[in-house]
PDB file of N, CA and C in Angstrom:
ATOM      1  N   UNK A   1     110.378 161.352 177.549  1.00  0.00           N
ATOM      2  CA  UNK A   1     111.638 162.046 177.736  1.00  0.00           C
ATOM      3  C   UNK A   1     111.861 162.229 179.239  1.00  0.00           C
ATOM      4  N   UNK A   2     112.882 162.490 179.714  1.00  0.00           N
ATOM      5  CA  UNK A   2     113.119 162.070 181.214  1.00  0.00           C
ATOM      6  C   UNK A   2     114.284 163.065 181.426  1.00  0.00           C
ATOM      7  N   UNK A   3     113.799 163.494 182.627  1.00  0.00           N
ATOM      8  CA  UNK A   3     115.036 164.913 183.181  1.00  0.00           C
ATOM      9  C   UNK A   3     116.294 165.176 182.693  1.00  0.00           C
ATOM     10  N   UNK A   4     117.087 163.889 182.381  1.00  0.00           N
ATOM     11  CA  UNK A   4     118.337 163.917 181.828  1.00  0.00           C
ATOM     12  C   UNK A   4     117.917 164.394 180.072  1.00  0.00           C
ATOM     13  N   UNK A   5     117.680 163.875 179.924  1.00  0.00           N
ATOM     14  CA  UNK A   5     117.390 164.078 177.846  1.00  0.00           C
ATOM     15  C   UNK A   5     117.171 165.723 177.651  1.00  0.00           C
ATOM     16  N   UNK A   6     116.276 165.725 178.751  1.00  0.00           N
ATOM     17  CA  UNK A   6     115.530 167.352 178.807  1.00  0.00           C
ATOM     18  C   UNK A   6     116.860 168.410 178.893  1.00  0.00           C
ATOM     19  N   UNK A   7     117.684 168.508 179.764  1.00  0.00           N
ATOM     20  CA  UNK A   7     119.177 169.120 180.392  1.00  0.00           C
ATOM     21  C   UNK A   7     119.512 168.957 178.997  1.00  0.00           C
ATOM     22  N   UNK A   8     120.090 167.615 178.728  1.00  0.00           N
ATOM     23  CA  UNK A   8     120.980 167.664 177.245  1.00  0.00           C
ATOM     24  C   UNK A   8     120.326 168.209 175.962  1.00  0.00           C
ATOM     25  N   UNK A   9     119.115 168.502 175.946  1.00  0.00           N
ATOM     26  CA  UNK A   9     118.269 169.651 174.961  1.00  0.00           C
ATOM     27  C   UNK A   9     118.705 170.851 175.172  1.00  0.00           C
ATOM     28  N   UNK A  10     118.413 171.382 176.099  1.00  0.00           N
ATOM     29  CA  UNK A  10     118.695 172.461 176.437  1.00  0.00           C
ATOM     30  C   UNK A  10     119.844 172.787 176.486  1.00  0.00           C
ATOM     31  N   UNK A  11     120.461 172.571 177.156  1.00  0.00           N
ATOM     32  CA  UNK A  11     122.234 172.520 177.230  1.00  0.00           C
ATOM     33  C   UNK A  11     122.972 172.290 175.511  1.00  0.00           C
ATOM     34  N   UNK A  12     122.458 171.554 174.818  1.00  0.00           N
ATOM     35  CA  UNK A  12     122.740 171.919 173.252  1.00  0.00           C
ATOM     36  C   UNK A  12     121.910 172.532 172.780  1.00  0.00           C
ATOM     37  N   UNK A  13     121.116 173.292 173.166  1.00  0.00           N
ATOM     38  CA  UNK A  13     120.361 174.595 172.321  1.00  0.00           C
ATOM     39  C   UNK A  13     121.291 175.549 172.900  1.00  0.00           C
ATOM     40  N   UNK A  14     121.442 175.905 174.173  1.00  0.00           N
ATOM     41  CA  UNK A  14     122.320 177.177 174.788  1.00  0.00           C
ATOM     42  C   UNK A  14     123.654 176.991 174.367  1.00  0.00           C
ATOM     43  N   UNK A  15     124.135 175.888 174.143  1.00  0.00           N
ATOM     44  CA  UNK A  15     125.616 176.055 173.369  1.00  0.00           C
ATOM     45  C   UNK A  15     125.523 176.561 172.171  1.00  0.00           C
ATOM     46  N   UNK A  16     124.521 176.134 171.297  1.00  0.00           N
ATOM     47  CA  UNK A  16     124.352 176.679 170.026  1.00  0.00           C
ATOM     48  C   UNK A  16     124.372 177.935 169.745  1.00  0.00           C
ATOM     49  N   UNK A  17     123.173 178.504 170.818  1.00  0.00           N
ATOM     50  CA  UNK A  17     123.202 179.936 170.787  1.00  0.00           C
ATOM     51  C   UNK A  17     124.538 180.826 170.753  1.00  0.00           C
ATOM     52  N   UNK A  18     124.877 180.534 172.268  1.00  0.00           N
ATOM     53  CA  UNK A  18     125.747 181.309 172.666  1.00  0.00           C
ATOM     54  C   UNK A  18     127.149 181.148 171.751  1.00  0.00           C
ATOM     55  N   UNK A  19     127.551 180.107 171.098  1.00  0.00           N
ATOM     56  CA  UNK A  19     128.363 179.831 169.862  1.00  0.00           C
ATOM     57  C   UNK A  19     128.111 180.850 168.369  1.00  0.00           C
ATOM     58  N   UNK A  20     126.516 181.023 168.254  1.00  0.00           N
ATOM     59  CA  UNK A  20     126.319 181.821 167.377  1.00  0.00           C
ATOM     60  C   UNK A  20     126.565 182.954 167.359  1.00  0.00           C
ATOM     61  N   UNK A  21     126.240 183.436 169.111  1.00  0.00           N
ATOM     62  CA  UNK A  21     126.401 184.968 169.382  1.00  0.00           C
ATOM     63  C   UNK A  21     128.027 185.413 169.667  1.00  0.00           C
ATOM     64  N   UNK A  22     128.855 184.588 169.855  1.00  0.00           N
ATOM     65  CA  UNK A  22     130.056 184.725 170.040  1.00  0.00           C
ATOM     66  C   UNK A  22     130.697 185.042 168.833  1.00  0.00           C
ATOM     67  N   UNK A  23     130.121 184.105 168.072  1.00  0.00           N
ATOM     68  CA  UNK A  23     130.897 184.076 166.402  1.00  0.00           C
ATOM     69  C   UNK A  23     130.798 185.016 165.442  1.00  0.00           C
ATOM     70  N   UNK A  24     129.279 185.652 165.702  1.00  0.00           N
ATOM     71  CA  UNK A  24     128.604 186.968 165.547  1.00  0.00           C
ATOM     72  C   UNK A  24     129.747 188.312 165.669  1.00  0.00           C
ATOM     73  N   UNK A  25     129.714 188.266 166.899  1.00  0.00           N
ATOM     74  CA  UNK A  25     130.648 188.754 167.302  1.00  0.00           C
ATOM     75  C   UNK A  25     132.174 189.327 166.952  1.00  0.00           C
ATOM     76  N   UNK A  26     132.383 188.146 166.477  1.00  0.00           N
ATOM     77  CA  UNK A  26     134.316 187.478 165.937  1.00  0.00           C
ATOM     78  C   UNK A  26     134.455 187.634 167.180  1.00  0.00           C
ATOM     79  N   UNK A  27     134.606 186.672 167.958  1.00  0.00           N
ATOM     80  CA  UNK A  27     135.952 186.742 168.980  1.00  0.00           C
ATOM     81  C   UNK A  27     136.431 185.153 169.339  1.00  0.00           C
ATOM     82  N   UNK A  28     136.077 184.451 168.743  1.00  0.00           N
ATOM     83  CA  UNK A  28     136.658 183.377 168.282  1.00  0.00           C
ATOM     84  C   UNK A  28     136.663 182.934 166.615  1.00  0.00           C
ATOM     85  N   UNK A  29     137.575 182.103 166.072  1.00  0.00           N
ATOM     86  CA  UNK A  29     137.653 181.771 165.095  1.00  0.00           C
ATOM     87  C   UNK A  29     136.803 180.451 164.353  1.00  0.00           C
ATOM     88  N   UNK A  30     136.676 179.957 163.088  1.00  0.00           N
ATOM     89  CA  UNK A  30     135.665 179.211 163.033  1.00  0.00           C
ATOM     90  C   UNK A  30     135.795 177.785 163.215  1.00  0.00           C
ATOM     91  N   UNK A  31     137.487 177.315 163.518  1.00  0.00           N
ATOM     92  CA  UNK A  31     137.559 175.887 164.137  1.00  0.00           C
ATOM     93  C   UNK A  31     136.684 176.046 165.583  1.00  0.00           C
ATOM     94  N   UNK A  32     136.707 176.953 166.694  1.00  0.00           N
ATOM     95  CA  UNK A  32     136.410 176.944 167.680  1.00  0.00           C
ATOM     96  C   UNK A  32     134.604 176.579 167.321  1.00  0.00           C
ATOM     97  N   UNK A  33     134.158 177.819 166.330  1.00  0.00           N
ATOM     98  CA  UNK A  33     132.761 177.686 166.360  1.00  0.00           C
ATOM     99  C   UNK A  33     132.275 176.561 165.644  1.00  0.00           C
ATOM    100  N   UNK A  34     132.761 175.688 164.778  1.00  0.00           N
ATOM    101  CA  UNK A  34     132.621 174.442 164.551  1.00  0.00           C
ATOM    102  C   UNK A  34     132.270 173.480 165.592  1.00  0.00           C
ATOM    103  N   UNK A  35     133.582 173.450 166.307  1.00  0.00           N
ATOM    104  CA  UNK A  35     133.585 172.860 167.756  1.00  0.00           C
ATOM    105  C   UNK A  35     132.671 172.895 168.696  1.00  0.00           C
ATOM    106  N   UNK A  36     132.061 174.170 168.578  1.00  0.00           N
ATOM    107  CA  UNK A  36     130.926 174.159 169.795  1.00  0.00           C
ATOM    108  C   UNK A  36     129.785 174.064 169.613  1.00  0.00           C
ATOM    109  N   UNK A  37     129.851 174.158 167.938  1.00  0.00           N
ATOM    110  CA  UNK A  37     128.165 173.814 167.006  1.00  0.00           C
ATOM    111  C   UNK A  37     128.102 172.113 166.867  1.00  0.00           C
ATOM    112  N   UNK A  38     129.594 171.350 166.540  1.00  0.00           N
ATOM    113  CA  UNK A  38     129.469 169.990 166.612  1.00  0.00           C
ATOM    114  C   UNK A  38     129.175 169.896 168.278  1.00  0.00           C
ATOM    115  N   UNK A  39     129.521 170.369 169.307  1.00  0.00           N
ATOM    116  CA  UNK A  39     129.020 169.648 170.472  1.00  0.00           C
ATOM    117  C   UNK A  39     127.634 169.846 170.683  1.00  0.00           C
ATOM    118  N   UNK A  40     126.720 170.998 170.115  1.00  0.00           N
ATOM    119  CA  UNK A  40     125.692 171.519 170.339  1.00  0.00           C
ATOM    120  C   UNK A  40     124.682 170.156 169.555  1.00  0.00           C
ATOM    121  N   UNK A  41     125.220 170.227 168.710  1.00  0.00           N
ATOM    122  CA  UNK A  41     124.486 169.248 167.466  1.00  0.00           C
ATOM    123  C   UNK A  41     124.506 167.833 167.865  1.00  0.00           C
ATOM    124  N   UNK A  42     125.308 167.536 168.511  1.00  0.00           N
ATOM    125  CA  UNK A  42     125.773 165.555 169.045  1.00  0.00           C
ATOM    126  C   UNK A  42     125.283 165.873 170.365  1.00  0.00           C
ATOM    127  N   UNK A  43     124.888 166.708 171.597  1.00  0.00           N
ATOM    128  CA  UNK A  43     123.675 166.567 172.525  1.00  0.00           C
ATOM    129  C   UNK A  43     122.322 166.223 171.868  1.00  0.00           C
ATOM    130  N   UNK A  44     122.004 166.979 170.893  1.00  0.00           N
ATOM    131  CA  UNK A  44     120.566 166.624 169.886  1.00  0.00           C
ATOM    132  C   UNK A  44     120.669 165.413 169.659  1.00  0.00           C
ATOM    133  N   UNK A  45     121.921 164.700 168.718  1.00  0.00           N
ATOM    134  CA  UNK A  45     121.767 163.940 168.377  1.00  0.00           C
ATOM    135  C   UNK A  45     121.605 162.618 169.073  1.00  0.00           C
ATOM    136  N   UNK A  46     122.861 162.674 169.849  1.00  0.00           N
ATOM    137  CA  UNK A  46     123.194 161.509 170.647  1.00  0.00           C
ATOM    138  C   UNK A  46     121.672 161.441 172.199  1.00  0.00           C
ATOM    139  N   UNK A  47     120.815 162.608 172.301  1.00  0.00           N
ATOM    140  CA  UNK A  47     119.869 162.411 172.921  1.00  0.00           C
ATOM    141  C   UNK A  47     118.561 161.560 172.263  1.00  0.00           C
ATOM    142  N   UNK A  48     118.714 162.441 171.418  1.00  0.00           N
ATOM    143  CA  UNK A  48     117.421 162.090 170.712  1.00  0.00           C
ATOM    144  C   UNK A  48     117.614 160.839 170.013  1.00  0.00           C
ATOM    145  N   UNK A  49     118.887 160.118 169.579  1.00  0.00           N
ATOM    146  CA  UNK A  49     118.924 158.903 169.113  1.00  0.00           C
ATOM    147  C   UNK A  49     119.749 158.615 170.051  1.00  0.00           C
ATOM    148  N   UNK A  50     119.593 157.943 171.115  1.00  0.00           N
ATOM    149  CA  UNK A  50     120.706 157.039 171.759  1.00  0.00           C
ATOM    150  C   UNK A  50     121.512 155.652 171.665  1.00  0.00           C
ATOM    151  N   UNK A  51     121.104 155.453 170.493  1.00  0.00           N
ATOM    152  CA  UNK A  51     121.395 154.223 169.788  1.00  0.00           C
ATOM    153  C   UNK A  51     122.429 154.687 168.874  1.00  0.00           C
ATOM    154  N   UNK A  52     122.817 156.051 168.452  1.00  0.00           N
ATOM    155  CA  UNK A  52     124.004 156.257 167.737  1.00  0.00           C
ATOM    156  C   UNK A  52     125.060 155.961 168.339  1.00  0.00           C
ATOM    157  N   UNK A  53     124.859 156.647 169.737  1.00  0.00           N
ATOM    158  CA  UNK A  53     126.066 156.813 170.426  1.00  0.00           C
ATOM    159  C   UNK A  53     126.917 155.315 170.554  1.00  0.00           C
ATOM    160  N   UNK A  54     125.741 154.444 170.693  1.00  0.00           N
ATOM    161  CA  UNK A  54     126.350 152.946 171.301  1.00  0.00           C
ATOM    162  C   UNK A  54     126.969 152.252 169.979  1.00  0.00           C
ATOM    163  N   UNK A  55     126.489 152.816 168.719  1.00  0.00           N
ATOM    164  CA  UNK A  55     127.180 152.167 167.709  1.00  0.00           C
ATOM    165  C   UNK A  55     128.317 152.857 167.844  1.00  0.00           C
ATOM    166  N   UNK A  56     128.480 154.004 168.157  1.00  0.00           N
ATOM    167  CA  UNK A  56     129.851 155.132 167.873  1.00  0.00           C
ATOM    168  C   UNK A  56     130.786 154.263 168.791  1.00  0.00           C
ATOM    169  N   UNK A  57     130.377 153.673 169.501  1.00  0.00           N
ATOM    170  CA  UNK A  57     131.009 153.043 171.021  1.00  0.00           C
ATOM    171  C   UNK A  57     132.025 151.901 170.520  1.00  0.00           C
ATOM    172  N   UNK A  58     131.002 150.666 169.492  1.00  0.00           N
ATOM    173  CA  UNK A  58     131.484 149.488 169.364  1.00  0.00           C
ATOM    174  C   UNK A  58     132.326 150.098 168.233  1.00  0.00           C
ATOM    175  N   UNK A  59     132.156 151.366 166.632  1.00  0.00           N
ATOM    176  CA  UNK A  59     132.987 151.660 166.054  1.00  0.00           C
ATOM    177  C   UNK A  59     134.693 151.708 166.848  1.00  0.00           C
ATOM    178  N   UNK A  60     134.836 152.228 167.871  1.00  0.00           N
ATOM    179  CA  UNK A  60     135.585 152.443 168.471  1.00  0.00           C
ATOM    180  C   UNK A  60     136.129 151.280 169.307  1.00  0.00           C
ATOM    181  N   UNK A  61     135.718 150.295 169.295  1.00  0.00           N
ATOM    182  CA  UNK A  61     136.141 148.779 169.998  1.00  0.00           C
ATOM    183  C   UNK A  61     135.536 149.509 171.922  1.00  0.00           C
ATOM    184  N   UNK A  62     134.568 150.252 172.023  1.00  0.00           N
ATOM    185  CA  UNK A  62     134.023 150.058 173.874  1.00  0.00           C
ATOM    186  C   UNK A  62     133.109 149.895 173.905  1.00  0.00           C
ATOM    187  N   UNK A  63     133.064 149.194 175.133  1.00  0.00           N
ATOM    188  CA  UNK A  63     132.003 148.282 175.195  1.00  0.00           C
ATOM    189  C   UNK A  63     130.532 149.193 175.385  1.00  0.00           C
ATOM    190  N   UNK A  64     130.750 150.479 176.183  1.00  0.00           N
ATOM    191  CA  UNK A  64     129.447 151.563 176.119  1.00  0.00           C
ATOM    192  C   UNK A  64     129.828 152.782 175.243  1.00  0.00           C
ATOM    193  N   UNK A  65     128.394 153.052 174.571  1.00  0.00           N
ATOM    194  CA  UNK A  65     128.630 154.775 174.069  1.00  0.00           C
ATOM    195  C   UNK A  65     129.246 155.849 174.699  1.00  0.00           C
ATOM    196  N   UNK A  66     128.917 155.235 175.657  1.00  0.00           N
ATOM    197  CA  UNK A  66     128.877 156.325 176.899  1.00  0.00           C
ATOM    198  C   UNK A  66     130.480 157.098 177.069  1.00  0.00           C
ATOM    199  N   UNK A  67     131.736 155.673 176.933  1.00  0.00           N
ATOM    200  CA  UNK A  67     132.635 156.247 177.180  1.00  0.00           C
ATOM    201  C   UNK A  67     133.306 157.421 175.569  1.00  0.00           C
ATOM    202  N   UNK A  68     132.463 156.932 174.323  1.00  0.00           N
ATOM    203  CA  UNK A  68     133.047 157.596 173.247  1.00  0.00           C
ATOM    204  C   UNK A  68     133.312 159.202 173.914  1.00  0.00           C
ATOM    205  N   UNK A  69     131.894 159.615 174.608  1.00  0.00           N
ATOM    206  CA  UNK A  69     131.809 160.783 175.237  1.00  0.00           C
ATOM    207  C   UNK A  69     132.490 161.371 176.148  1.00  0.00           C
ATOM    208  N   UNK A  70     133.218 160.324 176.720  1.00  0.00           N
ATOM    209  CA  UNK A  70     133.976 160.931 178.239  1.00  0.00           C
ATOM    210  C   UNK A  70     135.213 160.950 177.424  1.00  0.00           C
ATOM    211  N   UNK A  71     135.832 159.795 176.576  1.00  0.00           N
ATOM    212  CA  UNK A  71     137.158 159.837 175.522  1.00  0.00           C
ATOM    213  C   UNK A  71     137.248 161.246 175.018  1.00  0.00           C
ATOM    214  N   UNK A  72     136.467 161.498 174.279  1.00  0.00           N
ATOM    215  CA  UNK A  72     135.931 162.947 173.279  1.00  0.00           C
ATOM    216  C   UNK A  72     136.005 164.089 174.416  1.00  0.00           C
ATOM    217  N   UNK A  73     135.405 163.973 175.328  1.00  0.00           N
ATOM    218  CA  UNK A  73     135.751 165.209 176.074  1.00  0.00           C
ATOM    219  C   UNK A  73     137.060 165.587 177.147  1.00  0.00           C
ATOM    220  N   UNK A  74     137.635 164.291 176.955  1.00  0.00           N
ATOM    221  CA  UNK A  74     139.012 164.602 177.829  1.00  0.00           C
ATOM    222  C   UNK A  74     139.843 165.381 176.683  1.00  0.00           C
ATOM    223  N   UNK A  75     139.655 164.761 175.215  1.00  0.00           N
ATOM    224  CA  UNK A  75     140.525 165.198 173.943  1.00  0.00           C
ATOM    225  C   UNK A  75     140.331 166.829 173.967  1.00  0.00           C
ATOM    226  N   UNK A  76     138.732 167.139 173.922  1.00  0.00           N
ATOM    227  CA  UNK A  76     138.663 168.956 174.063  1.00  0.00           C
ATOM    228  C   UNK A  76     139.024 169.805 174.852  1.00  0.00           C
ATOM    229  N   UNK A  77     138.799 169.136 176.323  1.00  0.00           N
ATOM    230  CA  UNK A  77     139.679 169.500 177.225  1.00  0.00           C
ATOM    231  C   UNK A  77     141.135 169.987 177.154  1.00  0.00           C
ATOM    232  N   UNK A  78     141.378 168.908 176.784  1.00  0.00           N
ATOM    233  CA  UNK A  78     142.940 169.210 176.923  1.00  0.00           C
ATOM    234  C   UNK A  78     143.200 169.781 175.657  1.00  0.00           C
ATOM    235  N   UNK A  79     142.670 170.232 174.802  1.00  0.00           N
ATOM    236  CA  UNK A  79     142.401 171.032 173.493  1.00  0.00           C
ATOM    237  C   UNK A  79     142.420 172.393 173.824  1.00  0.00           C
ATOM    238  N   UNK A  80     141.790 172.475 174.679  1.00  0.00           N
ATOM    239  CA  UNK A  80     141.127 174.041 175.272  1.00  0.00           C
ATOM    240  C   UNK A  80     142.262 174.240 176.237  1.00  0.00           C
ATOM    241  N   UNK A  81     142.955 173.680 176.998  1.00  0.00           N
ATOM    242  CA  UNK A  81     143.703 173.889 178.194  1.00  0.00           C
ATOM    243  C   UNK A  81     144.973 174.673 177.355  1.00  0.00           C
ATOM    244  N   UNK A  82     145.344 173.640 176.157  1.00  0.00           N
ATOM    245  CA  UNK A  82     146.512 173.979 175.492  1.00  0.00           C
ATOM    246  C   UNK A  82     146.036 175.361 174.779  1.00  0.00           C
ATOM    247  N   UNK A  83     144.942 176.113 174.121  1.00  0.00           N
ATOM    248  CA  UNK A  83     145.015 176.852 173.967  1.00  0.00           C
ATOM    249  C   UNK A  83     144.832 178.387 174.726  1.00  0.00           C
ATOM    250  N   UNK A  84     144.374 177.654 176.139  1.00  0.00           N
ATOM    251  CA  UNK A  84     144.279 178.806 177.201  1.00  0.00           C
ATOM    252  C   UNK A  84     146.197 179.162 177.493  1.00  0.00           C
ATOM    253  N   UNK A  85     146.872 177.880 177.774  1.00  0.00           N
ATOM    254  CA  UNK A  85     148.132 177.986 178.168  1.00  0.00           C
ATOM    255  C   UNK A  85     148.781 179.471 176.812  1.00  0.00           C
ATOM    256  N   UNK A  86     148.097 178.908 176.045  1.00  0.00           N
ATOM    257  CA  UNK A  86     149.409 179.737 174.576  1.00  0.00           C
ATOM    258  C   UNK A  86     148.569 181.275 174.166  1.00  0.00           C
ATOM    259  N   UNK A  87     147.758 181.348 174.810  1.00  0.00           N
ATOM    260  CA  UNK A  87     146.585 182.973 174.689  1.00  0.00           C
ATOM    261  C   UNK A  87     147.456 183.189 176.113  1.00  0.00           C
ATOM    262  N   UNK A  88     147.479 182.618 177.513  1.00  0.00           N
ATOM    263  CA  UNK A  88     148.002 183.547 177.857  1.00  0.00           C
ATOM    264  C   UNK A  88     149.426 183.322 178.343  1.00  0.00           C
ATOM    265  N   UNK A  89     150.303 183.004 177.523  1.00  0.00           N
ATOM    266  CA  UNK A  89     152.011 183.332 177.358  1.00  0.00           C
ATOM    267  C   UNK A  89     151.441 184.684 176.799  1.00  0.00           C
ATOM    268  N   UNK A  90     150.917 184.517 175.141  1.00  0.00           N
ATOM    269  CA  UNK A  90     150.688 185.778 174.127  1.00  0.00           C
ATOM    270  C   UNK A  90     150.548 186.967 174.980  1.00  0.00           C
ATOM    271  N   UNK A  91     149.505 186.877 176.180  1.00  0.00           N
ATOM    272  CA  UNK A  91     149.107 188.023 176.617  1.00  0.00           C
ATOM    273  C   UNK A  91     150.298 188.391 177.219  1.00  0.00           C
ATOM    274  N   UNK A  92     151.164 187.501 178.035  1.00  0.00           N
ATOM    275  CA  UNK A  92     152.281 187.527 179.116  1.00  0.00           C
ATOM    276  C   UNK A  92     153.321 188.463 177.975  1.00  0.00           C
ATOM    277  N   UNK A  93     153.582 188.006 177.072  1.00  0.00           N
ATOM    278  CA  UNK A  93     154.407 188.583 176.313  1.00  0.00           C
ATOM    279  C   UNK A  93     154.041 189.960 175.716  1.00  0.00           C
ATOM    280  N   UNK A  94     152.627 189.880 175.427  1.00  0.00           N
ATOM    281  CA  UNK A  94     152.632 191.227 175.078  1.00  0.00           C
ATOM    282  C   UNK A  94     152.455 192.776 176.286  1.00  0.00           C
ATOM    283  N   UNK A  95     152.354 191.972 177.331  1.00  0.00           N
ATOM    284  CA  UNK A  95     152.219 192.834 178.216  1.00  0.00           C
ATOM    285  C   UNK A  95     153.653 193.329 178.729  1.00  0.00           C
ATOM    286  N   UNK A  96     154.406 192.429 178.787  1.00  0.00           N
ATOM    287  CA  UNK A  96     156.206 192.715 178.739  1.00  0.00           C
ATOM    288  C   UNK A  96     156.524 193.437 177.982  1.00  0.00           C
ATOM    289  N   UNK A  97     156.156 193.331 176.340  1.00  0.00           N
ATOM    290  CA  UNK A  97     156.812 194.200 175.580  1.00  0.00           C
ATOM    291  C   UNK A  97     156.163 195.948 176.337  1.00  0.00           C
ATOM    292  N   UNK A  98     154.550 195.706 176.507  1.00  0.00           N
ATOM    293  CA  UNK A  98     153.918 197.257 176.926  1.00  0.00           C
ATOM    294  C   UNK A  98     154.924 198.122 177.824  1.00  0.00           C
ATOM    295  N   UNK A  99     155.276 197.484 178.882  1.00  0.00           N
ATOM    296  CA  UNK A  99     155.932 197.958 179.968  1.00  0.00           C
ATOM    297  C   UNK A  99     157.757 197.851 179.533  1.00  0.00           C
ATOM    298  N   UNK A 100     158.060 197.036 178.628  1.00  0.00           N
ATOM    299  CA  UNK A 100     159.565 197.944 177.664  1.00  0.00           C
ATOM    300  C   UNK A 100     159.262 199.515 177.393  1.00  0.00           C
ATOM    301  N   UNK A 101     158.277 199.378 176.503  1.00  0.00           N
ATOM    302  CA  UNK A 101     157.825 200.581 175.616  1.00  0.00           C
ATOM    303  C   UNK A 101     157.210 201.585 176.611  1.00  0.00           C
ATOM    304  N   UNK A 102     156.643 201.568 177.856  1.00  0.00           N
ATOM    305  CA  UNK A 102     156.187 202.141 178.556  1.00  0.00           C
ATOM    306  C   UNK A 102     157.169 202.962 179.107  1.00  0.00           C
ATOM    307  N   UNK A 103     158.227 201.895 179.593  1.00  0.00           N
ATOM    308  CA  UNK A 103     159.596 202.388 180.479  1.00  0.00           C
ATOM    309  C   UNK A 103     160.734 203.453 179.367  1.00  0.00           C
ATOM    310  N   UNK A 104     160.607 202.845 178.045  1.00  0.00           N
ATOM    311  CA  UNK A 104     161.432 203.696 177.349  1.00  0.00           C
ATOM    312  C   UNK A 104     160.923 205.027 177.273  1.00  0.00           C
ATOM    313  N   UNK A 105     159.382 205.275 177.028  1.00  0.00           N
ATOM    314  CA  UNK A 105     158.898 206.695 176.454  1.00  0.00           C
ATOM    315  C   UNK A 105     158.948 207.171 178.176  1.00  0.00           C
ATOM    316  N   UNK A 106     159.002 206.924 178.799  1.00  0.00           N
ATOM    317  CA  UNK A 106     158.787 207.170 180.166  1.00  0.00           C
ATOM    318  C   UNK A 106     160.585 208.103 180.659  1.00  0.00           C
ATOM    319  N   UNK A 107     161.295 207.284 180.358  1.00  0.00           N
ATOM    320  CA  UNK A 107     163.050 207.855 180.123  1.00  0.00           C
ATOM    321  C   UNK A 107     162.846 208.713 179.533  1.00  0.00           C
ATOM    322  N   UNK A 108     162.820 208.868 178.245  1.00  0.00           N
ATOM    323  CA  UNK A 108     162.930 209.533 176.986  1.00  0.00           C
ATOM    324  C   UNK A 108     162.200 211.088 177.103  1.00  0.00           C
ATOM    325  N   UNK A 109     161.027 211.076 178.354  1.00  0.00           N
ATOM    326  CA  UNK A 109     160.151 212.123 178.634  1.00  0.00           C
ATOM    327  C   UNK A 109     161.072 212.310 180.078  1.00  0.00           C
ATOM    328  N   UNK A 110     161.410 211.776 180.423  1.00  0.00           N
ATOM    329  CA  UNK A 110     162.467 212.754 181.835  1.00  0.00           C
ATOM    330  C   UNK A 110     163.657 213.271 181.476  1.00  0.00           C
ATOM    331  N   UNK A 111     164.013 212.567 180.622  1.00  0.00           N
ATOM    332  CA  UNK A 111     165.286 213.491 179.815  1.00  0.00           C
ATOM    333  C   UNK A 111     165.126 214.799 179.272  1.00  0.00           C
ATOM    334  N   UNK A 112     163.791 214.667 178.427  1.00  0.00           N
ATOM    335  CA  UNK A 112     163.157 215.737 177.841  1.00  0.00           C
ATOM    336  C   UNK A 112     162.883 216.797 179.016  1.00  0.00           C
ATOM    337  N   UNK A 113     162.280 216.580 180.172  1.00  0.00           N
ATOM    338  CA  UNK A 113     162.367 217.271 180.800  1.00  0.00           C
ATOM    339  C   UNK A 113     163.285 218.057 182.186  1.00  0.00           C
ATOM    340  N   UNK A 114     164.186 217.246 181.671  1.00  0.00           N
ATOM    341  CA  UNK A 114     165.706 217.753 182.487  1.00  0.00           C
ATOM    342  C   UNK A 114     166.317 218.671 181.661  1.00  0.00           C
ATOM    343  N   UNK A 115     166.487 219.201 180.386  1.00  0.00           N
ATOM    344  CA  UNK A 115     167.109 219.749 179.490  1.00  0.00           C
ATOM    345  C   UNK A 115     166.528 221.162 179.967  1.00  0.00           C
TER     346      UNK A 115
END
């Protein structure tokens, strides 16, 4: 086994974990924890058999495994980007409505106290 294999062990054991302890948790949902248990699980795999990957490669008409992996991770990427963008509009929006509701009870209590 050789420095690189070793990293991608580890690095899919600590995703695993920290996927478990998150999920534990609830603060993500279980497409996400799927997602990060399949990436946890295909470092194992695709290390420990590196001969999957290269079939996964030619399944796919390329010529190395290698790129199934870089393909696959531009797709999550931009998976994750789109759902960072739409968590924070949500937040953007709900923080607008706070400061409506903030500003109204805020009126509503100087009036009260002008009377």
């Amino acid at each position: 086994m050789n420095l690189l294999q070793a990293f991608f062990i580890v690095s899919g054991f600590v995703i695993s974990i920290i996927a478990f302890d998150i999920a534990k948790r609830q603060k993500f949902n279980a497409l996400h924890f799927l997602v990060f248990i399949g990436i946890g699980i295909s470092l194992f795999v695709f290390t420990i058999f590196p001969n999957t990957l290269e079939q996964m490669g030619h399944i796919f008409g390329l010529p190395r495994g290698a790129d199934v992996l870089v393909y696959m991770s531009i797709v999550f990427l931009f998976y994750f980007v789109l759902l960072l963008l739409n968590k924070s509009e949500k937040n953007r929006e709900d923080i607008t409505r706070l400061v409506r509701e903030i500003s109204v009870l805020e009126d509503k209590l100087n009036q009260h106290d002008h009377k």
